[in-house]
C-alpha atoms as a PDB file:
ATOM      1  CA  UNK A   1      77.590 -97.216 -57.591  1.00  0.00           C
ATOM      2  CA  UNK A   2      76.847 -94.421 -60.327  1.00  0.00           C
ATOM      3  CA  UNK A   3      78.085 -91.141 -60.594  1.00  0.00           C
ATOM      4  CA  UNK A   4      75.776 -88.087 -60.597  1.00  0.00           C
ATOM      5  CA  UNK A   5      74.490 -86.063 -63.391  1.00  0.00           C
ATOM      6  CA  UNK A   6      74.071 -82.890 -61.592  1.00  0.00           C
ATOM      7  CA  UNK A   7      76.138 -79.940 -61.561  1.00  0.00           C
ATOM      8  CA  UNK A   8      78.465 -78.436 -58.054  1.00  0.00           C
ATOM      9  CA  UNK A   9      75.681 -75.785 -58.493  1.00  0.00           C
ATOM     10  CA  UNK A  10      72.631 -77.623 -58.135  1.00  0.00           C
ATOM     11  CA  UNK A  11      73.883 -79.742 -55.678  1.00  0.00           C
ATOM     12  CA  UNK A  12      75.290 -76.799 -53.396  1.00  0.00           C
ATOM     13  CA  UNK A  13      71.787 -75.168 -53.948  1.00  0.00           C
ATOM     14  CA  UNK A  14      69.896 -78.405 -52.743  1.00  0.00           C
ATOM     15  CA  UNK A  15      71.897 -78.973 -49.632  1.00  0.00           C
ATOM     16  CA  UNK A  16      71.904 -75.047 -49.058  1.00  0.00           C
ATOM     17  CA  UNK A  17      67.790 -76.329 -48.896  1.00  0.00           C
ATOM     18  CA  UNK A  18      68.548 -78.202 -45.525  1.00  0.00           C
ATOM     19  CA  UNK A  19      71.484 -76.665 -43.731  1.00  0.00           C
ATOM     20  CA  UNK A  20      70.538 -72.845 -43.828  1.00  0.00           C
ATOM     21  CA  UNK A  21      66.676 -72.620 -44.812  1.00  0.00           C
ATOM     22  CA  UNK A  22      65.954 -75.671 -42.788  1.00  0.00           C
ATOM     23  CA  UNK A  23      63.995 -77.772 -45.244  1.00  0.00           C
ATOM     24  CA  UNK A  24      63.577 -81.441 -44.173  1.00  0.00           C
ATOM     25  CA  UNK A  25      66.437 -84.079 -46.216  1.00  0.00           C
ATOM     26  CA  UNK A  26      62.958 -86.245 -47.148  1.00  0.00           C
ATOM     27  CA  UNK A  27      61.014 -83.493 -48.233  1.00  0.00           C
ATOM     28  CA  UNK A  28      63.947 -82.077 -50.451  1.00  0.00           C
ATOM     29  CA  UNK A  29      65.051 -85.063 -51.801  1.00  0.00           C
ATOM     30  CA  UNK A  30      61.458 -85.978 -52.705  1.00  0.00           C
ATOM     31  CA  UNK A  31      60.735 -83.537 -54.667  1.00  0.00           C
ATOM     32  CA  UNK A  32      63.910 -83.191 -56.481  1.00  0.00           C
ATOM     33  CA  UNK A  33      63.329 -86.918 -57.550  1.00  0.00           C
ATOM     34  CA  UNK A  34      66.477 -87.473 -55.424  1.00  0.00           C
ATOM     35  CA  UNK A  35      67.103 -90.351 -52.863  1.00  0.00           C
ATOM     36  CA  UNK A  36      67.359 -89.099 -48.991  1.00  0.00           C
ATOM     37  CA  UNK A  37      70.661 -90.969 -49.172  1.00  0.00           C
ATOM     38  CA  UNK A  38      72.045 -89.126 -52.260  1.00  0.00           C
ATOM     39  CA  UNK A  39      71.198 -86.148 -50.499  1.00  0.00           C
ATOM     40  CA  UNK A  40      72.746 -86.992 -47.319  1.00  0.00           C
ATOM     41  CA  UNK A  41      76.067 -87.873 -49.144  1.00  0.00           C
ATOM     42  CA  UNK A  42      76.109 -84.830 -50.876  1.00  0.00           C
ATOM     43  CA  UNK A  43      75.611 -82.641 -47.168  1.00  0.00           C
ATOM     44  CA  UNK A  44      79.457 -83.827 -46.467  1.00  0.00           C
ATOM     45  CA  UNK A  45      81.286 -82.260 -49.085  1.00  0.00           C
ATOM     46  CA  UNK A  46      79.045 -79.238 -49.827  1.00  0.00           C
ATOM     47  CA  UNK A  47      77.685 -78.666 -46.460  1.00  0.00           C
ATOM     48  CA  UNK A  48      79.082 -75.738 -44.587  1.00  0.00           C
ATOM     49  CA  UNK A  49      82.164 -76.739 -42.709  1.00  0.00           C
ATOM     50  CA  UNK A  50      81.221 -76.522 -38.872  1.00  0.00           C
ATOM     51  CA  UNK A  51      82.482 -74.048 -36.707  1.00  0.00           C
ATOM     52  CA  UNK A  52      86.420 -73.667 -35.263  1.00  0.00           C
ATOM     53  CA  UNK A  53      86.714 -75.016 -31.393  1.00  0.00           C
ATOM     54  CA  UNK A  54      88.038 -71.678 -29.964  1.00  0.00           C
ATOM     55  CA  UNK A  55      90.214 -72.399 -26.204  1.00  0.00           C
ATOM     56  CA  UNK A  56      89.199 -70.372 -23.938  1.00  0.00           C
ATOM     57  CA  UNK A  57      91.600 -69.651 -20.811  1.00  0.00           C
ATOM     58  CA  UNK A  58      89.745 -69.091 -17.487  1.00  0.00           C
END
């Protein structure tokens, strides 16, 4: 497996595509010129973390 020659930046920006403006993983990725998979990889560490599990008492 290779490493990638983008920057934190760019890759932030491109999964910032499909978590908060909603733009398909396969439409991204193709036309960055990236693979859906790369993409997908890169969701997990620059994706936004999901939200806390409150308790609530009732």
């Amino acid at each position: 497996m290779g490493t990638s020659n983008c920057s934190d930046k760019f890759t932030r920006d491109t999964v910032h595509q499909t978590t908060m403006k909603g733009y398909p993983v396969r439409q991204v990725s193709r036309r960055l010129g990236w693979s859906t998979h790369s993409l997908c990889k890169w969701m997990k560490p620059f994706g936004d973390p999901a939200p806390e599990k409150r308790d609530v008492d009732h």
